[in-house]
Each structure stands twice: as structure tokens, then as C-alpha cells.
PDB file of N, CA and C in Angstrom:
ATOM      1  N   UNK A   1     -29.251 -43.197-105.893  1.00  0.00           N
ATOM      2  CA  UNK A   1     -29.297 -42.044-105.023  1.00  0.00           C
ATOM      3  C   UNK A   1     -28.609 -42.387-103.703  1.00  0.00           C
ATOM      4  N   UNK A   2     -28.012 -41.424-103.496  1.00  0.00           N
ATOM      5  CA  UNK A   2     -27.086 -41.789-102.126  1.00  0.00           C
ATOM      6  C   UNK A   2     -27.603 -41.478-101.038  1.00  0.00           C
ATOM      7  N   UNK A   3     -27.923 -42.009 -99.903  1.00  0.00           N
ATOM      8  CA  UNK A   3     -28.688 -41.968 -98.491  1.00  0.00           C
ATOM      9  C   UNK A   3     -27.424 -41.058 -97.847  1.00  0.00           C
ATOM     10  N   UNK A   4     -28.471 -40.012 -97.896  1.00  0.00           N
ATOM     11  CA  UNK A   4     -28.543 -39.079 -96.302  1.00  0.00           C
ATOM     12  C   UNK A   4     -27.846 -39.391 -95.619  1.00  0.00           C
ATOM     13  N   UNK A   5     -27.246 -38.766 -94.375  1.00  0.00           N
ATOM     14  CA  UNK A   5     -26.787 -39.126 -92.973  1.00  0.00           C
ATOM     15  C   UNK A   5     -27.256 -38.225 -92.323  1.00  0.00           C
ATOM     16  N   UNK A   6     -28.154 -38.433 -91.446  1.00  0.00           N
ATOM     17  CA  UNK A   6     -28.317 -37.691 -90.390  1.00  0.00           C
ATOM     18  C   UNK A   6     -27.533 -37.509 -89.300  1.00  0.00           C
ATOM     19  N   UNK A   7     -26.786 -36.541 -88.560  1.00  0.00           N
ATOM     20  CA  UNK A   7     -25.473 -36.133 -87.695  1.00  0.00           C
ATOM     21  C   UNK A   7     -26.202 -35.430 -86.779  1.00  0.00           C
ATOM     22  N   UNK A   8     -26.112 -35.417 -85.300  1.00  0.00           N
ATOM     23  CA  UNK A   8     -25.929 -34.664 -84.242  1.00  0.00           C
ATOM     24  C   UNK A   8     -27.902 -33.898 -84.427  1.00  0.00           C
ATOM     25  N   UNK A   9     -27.943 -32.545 -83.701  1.00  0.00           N
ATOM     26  CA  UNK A   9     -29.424 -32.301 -83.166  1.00  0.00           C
ATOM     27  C   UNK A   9     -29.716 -31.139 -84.225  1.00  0.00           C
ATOM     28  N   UNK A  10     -28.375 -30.274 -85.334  1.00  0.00           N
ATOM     29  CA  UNK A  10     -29.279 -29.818 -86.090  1.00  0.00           C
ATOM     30  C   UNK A  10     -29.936 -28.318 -85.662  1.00  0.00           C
ATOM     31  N   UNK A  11     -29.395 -27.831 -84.480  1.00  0.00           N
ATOM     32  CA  UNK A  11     -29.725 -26.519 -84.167  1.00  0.00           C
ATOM     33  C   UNK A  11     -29.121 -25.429 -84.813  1.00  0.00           C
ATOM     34  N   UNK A  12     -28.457 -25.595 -85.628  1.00  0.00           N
ATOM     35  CA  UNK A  12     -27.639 -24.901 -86.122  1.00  0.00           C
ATOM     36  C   UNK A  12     -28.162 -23.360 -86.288  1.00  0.00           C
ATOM     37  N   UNK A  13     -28.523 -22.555 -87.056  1.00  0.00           N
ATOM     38  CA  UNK A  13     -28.817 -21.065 -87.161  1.00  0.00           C
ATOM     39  C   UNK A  13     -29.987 -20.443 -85.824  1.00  0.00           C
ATOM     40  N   UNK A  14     -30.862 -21.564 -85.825  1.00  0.00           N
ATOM     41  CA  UNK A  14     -31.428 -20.768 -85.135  1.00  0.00           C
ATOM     42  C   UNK A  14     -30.544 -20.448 -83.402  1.00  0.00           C
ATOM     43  N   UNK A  15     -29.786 -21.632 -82.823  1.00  0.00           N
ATOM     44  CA  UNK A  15     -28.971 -21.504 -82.149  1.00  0.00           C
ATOM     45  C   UNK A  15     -27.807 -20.442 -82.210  1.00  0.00           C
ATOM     46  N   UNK A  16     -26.857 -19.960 -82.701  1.00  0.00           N
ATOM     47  CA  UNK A  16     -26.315 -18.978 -83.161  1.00  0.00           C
ATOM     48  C   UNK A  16     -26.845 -17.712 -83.453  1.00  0.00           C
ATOM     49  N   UNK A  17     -27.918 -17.788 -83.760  1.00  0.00           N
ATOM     50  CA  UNK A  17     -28.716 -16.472 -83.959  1.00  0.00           C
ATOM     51  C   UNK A  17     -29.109 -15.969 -82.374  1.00  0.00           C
ATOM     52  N   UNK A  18     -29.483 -17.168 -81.601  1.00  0.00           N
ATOM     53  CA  UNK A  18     -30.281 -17.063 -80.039  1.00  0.00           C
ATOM     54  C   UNK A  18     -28.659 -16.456 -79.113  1.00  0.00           C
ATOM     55  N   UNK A  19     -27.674 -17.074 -79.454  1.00  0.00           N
ATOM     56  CA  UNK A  19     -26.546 -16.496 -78.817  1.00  0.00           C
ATOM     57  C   UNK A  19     -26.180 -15.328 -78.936  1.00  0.00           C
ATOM     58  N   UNK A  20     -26.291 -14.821 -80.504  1.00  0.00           N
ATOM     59  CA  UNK A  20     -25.970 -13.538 -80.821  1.00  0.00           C
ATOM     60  C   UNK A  20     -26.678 -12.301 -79.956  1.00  0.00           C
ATOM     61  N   UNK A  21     -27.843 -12.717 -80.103  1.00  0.00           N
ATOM     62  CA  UNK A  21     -29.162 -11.484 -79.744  1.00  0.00           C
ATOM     63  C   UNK A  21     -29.125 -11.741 -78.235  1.00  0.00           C
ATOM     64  N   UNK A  22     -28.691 -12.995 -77.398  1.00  0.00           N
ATOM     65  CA  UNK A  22     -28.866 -12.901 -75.702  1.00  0.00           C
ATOM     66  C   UNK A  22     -27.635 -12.429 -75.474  1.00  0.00           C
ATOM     67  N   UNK A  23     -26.504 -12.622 -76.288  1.00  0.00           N
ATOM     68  CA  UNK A  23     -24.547 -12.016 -75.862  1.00  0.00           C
ATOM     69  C   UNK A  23     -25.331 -10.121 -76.601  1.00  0.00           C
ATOM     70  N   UNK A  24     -26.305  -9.651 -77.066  1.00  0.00           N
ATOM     71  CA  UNK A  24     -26.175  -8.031 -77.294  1.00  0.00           C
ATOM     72  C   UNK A  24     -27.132  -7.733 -76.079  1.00  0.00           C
ATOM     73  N   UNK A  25     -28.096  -8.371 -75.855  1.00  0.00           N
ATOM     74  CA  UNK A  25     -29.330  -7.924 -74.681  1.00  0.00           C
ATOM     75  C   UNK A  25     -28.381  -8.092 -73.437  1.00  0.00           C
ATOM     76  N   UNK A  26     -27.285  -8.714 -73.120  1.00  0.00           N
ATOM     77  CA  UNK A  26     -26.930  -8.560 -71.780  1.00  0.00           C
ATOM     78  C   UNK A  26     -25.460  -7.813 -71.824  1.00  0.00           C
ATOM     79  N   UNK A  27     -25.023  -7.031 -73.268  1.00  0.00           N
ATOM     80  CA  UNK A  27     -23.549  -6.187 -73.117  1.00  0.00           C
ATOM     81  C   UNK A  27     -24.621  -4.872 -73.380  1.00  0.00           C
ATOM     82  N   UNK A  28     -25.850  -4.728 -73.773  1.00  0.00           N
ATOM     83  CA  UNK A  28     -26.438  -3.263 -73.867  1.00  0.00           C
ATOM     84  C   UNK A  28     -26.765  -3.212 -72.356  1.00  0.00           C
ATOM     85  N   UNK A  29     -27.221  -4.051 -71.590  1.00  0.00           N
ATOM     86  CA  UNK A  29     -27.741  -3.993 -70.223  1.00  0.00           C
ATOM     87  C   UNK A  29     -26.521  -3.898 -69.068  1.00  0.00           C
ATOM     88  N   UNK A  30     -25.427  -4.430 -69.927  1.00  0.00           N
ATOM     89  CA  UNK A  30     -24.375  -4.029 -68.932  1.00  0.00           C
ATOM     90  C   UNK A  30     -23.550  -2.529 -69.174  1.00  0.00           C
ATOM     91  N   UNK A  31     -23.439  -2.373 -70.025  1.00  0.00           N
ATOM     92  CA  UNK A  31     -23.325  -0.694 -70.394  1.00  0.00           C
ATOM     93  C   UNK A  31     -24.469   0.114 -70.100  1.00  0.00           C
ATOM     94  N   UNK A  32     -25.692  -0.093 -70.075  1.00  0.00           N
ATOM     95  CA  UNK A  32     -26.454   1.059 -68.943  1.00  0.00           C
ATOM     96  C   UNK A  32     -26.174   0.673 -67.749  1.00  0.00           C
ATOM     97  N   UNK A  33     -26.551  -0.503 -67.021  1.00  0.00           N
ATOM     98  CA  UNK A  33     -26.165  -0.637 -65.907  1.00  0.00           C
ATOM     99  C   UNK A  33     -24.621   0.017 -65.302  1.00  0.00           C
ATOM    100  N   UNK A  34     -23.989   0.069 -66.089  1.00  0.00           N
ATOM    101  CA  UNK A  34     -22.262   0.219 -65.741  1.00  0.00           C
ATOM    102  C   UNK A  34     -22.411   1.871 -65.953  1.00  0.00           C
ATOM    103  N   UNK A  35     -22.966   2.580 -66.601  1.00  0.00           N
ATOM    104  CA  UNK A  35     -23.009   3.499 -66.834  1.00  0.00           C
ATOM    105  C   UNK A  35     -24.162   4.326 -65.626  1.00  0.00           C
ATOM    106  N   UNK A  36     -25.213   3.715 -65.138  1.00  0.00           N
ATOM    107  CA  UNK A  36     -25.914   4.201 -63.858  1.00  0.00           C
ATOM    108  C   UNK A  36     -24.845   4.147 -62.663  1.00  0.00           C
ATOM    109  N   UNK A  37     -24.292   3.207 -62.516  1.00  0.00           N
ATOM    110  CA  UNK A  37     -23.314   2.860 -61.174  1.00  0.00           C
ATOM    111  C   UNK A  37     -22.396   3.942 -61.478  1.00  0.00           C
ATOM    112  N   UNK A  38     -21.453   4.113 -62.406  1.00  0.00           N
ATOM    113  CA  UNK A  38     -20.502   5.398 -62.531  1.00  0.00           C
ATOM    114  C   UNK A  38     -21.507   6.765 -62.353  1.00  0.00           C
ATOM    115  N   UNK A  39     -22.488   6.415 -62.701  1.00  0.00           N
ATOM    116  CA  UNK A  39     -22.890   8.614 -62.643  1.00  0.00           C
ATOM    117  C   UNK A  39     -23.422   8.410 -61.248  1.00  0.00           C
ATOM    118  N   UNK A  40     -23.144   7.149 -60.186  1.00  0.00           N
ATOM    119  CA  UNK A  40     -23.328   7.407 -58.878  1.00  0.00           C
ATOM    120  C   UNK A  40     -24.834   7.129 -58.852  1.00  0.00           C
ATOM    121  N   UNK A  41     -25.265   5.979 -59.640  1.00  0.00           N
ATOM    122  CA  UNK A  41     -26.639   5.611 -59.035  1.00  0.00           C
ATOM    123  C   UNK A  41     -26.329   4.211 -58.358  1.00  0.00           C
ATOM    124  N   UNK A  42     -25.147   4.142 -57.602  1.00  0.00           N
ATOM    125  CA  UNK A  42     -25.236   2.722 -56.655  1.00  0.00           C
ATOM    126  C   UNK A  42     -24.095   2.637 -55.501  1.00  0.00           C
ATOM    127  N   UNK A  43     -23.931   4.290 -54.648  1.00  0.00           N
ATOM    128  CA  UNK A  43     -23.129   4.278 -54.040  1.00  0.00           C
ATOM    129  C   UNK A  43     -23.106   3.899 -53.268  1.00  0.00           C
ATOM    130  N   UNK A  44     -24.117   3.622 -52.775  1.00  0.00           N
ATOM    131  CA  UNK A  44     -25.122   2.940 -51.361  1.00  0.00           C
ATOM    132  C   UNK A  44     -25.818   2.189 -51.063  1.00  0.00           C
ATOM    133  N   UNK A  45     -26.356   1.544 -49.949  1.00  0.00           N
ATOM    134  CA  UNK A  45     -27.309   0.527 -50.455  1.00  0.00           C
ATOM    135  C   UNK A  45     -29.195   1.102 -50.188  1.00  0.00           C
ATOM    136  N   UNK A  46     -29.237   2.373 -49.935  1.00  0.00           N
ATOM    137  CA  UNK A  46     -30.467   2.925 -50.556  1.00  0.00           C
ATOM    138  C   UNK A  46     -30.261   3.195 -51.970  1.00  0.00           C
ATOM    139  N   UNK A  47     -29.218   3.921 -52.692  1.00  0.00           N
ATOM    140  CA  UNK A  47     -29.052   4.278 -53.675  1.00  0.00           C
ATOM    141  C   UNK A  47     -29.073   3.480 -54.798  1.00  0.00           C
ATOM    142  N   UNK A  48     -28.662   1.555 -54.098  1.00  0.00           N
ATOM    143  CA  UNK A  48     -28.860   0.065 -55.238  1.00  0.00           C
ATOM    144  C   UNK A  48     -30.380  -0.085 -55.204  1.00  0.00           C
ATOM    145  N   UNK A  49     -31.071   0.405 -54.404  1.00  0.00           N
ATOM    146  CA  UNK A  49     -32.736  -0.455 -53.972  1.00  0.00           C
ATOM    147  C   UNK A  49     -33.164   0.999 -54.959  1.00  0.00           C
ATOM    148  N   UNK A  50     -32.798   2.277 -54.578  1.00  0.00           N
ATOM    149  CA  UNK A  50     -33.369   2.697 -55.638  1.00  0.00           C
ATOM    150  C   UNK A  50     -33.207   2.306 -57.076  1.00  0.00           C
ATOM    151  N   UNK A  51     -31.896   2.495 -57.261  1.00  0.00           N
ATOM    152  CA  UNK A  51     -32.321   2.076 -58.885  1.00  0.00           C
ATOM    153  C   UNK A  51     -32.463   0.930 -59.409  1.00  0.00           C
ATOM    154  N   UNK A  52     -32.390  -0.099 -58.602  1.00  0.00           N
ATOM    155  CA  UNK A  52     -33.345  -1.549 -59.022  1.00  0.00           C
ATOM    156  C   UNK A  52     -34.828  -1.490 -58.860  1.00  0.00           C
ATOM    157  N   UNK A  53     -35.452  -0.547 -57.901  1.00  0.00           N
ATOM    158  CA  UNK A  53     -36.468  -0.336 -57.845  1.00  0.00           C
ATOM    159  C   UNK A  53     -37.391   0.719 -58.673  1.00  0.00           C
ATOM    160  N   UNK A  54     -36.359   1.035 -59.828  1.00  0.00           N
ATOM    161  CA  UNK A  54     -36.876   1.716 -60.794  1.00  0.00           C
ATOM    162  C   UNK A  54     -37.658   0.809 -61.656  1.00  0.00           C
ATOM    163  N   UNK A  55     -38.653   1.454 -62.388  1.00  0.00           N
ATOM    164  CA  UNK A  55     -39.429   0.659 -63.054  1.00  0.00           C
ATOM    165  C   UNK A  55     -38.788   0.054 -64.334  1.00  0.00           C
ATOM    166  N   UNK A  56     -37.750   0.792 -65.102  1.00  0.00           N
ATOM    167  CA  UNK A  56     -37.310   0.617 -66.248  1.00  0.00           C
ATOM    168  C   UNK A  56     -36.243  -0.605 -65.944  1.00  0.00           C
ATOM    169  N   UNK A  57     -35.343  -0.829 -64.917  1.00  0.00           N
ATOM    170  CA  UNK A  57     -34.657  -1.838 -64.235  1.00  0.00           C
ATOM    171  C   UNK A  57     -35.265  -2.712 -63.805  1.00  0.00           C
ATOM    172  N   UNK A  58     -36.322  -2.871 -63.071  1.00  0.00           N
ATOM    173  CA  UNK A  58     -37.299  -3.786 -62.694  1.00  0.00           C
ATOM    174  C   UNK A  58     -37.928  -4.967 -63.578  1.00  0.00           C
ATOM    175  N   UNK A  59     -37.722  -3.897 -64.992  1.00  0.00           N
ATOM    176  CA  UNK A  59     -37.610  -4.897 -66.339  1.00  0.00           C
ATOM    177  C   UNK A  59     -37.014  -5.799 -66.831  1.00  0.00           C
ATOM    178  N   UNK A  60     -35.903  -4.680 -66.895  1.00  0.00           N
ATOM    179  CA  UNK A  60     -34.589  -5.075 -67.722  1.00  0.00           C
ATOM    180  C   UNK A  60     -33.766  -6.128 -67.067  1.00  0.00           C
ATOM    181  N   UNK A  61     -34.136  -6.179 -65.819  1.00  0.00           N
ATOM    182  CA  UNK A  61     -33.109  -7.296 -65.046  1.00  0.00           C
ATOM    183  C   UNK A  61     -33.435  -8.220 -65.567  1.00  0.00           C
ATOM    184  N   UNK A  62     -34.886  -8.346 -65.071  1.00  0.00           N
ATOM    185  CA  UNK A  62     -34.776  -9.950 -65.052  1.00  0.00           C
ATOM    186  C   UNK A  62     -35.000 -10.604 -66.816  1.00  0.00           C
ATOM    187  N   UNK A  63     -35.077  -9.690 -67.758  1.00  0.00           N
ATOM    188  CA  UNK A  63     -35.268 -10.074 -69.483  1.00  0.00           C
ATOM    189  C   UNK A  63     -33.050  -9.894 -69.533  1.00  0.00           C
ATOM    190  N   UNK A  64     -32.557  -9.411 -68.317  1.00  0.00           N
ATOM    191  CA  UNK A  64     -31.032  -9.961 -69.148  1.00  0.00           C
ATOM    192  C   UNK A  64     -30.802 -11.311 -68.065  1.00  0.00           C
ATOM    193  N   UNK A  65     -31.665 -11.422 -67.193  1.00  0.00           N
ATOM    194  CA  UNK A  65     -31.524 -13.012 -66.290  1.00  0.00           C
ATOM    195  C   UNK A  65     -31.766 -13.929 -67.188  1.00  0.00           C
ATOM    196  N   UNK A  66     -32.880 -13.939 -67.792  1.00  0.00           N
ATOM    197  CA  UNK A  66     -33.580 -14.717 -68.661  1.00  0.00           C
ATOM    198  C   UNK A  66     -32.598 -15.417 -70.459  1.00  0.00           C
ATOM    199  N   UNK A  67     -31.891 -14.035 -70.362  1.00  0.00           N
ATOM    200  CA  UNK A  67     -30.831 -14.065 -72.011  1.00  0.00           C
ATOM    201  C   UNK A  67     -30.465 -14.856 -71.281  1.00  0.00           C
ATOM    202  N   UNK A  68     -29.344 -14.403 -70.245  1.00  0.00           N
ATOM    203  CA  UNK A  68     -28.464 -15.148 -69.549  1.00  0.00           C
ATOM    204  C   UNK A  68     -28.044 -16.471 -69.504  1.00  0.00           C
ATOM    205  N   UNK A  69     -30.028 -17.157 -69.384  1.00  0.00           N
ATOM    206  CA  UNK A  69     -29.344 -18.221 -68.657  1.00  0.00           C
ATOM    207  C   UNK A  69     -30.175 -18.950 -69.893  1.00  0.00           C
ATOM    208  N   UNK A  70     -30.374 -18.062 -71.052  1.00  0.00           N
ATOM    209  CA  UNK A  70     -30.862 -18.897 -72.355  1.00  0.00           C
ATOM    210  C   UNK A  70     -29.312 -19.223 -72.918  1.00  0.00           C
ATOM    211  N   UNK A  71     -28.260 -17.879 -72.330  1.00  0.00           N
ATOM    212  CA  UNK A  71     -27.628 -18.308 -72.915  1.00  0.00           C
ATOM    213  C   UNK A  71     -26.394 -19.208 -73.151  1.00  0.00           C
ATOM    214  N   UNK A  72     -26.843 -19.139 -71.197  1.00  0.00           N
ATOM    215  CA  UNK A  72     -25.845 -20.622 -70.741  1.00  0.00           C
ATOM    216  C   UNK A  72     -26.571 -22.181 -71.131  1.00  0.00           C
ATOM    217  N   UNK A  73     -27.764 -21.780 -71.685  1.00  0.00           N
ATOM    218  CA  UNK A  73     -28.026 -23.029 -71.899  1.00  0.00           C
ATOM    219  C   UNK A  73     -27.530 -23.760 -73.255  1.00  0.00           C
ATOM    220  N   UNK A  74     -27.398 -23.017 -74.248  1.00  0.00           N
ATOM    221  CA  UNK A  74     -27.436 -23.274 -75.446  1.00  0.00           C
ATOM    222  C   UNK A  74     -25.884 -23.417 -75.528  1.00  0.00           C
ATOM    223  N   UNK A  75     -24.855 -22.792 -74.739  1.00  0.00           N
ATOM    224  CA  UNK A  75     -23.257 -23.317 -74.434  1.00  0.00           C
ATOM    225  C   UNK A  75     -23.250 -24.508 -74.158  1.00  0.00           C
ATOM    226  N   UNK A  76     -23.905 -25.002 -72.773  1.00  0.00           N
ATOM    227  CA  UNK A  76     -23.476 -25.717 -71.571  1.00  0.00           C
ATOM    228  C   UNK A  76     -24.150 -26.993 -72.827  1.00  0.00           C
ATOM    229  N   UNK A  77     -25.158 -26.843 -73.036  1.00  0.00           N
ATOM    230  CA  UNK A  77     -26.172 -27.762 -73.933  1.00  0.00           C
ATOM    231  C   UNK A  77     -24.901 -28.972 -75.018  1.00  0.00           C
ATOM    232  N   UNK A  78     -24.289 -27.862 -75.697  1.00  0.00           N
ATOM    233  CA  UNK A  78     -23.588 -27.742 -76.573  1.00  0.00           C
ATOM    234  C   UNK A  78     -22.548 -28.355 -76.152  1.00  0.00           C
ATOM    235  N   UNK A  79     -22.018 -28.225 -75.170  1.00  0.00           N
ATOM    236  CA  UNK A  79     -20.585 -28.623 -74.491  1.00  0.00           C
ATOM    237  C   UNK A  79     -20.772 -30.652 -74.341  1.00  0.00           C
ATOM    238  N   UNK A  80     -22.358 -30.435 -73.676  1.00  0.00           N
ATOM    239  CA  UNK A  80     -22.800 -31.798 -73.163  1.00  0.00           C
ATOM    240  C   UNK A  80     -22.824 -32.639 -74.513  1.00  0.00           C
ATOM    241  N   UNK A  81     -23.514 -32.565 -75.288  1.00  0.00           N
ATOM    242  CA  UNK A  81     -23.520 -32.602 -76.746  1.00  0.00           C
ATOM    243  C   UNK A  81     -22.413 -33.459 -77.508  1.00  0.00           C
ATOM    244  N   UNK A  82     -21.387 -32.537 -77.362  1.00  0.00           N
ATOM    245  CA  UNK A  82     -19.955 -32.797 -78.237  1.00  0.00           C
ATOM    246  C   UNK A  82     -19.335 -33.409 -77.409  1.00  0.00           C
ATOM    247  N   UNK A  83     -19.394 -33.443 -75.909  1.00  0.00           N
ATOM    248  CA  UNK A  83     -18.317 -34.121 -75.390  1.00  0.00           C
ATOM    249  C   UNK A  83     -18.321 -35.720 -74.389  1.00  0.00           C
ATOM    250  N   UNK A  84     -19.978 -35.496 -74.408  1.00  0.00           N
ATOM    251  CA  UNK A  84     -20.092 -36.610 -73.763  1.00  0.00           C
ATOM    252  C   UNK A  84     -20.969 -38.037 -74.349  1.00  0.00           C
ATOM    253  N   UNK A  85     -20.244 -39.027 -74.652  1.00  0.00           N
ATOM    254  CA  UNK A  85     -21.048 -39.517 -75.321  1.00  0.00           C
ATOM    255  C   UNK A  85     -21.652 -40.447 -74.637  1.00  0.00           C
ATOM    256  N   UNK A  86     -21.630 -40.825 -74.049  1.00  0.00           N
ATOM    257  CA  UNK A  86     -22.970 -41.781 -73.054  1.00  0.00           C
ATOM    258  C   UNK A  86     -24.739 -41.424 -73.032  1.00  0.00           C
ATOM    259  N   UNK A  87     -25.060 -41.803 -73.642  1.00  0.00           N
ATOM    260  CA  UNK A  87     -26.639 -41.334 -73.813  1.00  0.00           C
ATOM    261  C   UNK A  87     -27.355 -40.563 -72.739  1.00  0.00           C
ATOM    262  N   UNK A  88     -27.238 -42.054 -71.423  1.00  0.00           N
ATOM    263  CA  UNK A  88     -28.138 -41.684 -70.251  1.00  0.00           C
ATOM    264  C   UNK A  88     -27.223 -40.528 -69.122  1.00  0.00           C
ATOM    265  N   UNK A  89     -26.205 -40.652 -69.641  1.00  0.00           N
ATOM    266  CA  UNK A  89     -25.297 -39.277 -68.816  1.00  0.00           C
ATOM    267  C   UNK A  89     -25.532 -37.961 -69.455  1.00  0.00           C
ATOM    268  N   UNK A  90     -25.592 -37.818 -70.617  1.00  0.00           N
ATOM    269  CA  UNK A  90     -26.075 -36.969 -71.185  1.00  0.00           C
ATOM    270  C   UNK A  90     -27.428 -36.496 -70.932  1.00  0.00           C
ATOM    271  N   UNK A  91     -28.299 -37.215 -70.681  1.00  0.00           N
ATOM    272  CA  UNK A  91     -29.782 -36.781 -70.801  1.00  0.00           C
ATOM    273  C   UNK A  91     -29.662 -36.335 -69.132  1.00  0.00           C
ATOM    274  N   UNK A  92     -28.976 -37.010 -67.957  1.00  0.00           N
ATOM    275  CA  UNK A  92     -28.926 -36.519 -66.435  1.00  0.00           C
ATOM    276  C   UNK A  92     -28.322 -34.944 -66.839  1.00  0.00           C
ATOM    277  N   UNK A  93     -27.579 -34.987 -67.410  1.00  0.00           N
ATOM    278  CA  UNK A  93     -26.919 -33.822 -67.507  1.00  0.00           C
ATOM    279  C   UNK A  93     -27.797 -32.200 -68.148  1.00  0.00           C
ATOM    280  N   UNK A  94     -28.305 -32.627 -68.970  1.00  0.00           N
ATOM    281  CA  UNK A  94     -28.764 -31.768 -69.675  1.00  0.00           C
ATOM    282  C   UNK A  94     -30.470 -31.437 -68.976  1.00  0.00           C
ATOM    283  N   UNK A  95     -30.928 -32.463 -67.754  1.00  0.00           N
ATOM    284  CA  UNK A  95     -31.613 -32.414 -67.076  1.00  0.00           C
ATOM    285  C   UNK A  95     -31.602 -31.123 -66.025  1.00  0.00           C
ATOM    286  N   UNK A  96     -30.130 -31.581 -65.463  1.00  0.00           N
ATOM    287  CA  UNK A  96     -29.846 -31.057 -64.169  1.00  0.00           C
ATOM    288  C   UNK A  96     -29.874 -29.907 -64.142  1.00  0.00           C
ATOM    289  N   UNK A  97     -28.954 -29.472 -65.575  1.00  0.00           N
ATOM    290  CA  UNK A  97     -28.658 -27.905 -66.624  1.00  0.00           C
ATOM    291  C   UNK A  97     -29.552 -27.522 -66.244  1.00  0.00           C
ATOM    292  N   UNK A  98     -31.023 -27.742 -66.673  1.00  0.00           N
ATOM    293  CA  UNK A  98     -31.917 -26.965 -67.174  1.00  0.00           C
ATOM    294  C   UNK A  98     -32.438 -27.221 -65.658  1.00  0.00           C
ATOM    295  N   UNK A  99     -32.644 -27.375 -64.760  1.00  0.00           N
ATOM    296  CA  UNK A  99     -32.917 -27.329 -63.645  1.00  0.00           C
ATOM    297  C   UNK A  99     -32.235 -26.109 -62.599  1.00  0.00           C
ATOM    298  N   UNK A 100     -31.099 -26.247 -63.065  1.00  0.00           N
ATOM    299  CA  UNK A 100     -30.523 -25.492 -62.199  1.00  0.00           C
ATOM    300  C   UNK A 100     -30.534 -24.360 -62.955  1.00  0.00           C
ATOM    301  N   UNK A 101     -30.695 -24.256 -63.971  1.00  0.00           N
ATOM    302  CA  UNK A 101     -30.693 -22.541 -64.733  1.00  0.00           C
ATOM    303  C   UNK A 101     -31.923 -22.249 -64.459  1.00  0.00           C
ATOM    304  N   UNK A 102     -32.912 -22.951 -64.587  1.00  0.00           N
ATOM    305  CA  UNK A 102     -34.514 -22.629 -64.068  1.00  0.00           C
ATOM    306  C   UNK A 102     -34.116 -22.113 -62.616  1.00  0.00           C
ATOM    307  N   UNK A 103     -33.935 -22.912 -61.466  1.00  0.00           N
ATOM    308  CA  UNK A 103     -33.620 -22.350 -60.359  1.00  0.00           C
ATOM    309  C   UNK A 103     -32.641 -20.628 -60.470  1.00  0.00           C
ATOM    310  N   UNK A 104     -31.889 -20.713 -60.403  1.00  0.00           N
ATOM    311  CA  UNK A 104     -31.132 -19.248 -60.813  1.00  0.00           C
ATOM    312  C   UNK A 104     -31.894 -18.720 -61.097  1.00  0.00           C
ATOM    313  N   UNK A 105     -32.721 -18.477 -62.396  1.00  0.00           N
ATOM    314  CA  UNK A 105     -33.151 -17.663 -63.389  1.00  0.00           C
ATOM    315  C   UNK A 105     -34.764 -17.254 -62.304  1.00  0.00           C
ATOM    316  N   UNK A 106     -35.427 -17.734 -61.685  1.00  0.00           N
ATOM    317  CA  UNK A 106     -36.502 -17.974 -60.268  1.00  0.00           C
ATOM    318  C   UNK A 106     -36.038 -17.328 -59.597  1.00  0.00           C
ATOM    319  N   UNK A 107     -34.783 -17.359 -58.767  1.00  0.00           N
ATOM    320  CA  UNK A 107     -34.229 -16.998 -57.706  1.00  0.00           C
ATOM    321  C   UNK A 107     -33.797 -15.629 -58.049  1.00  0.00           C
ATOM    322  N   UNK A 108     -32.915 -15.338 -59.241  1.00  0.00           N
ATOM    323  CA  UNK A 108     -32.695 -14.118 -59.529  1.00  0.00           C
ATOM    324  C   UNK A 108     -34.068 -13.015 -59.540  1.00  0.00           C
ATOM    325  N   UNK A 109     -34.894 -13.666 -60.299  1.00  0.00           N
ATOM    326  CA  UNK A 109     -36.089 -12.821 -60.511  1.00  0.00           C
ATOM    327  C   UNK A 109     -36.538 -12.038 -58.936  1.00  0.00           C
ATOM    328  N   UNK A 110     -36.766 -13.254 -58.626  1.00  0.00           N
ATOM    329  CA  UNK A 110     -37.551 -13.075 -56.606  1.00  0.00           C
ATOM    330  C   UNK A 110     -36.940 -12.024 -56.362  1.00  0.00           C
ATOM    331  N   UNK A 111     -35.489 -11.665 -56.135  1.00  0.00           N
ATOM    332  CA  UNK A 111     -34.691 -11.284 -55.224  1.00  0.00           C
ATOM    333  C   UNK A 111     -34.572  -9.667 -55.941  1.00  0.00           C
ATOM    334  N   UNK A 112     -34.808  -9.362 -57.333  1.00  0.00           N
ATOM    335  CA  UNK A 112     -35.042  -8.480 -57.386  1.00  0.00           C
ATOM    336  C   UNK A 112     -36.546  -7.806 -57.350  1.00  0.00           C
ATOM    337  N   UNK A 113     -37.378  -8.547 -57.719  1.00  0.00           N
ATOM    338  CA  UNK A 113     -38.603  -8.040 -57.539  1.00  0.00           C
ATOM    339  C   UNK A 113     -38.751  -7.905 -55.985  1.00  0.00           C
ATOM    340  N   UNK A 114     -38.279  -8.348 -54.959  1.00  0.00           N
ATOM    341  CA  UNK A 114     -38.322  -8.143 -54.072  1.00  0.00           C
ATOM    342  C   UNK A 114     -37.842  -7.412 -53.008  1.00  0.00           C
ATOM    343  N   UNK A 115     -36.984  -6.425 -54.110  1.00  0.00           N
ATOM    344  CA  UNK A 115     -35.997  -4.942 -53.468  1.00  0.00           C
ATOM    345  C   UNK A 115     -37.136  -3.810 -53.071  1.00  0.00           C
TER     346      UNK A 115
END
């Protein structure tokens, strides 16, 4: 019987599947959004606080912040992955990633809940 090789981390479908569904949750959120701003719900900056301060937006932002930066992770992840092969540079890296997308993804939230 011929031994196995185990290769690389193996995320395979469920990764691709997570890209698919966070790249449709943030092009449906940008076609309403794009579509409120054209019928003139953001001509102003009472007119942006209103409709971020809608309840249905108040939602939706921060669940396409969240795709977002699931779905820069699973790129950037990916990039680190294939291209860098140094172990302990890799693991700083994929540290920092997820640090700084945590930050963003915090910061984004605040700043709208806080319109």
C-alpha cells in the first residue's frame, strides 16, 4: 500500500464556498447601497446619517464589514500560505492579518453604530 502525502492546510471547499457567499453578501449590499445613493439617499451629510441610521443598514453594514474582512482573510491567508515559506514569518504574518482585520472590522463597526 502506498503512503499518503499529506500537502499544504487542506481548506479546500469549505474555503471557496466562504469566498463565494462573502464576494455575493458584499456585491448584493453594494447594489442596494449604490442604488439608495442614486435615488438620492446620500446627497448630504444629514441625508448619509440618515440612511446609515436606518435600521435595515445599521445591519447590513456591519454583516458586509464582517464578509469583507472574512474575506480578505481567506485571500491574504492564502497568499501567505503559497508564497512564503519560512515558518516563523509566516505565523508573524498571518498573526498580524488577523489582527489588523479584527481592528478594521471593530473600528468599522463603532463608527457606524455610532452615526
Amino acid at each position: 500500500m502506498k503512503a499518503r502525502i499529506v500537502v499544504g492546510a487542506h481548506y479546500g471547499l469549505r474555503d471557496w464556498l466562504a469566498q463565494r457567499i462573502t464576494a455575493i453578501v458584499m456585491a448584493v449590499y453594494t447594489l442596494v447601497l449604490g442604488i439608495a445613493i442614486l435615488s438620492g439617499g446620500a446627497a448630504s451629510q444629514e441625508s448619509w446619517r440618515a440612511l446609515m441610521g436606518n435600521g435595515f443598514f445599521r445591519f447590513v453594514t456591519p454583516l458586509f464589514v464582517i464578509a469583507l474582512c472574512y474575506h480578505a482573510w481567506v485571500g491574504i491567508r492564502d497568499i501567505w500560505m503559497d508564497y512564503v515559506k519560512c515558518v516563523s514569518v509566516r505565523l508573524t504574518l498571518h498573526v498580524v492579518t488577523i489582527l489588523v482585520l479584527t481592528g478594521y472590522a471593530v473600528w468599522a463597526v463603532q463608527i457606524i453604530w455610532r452615526l
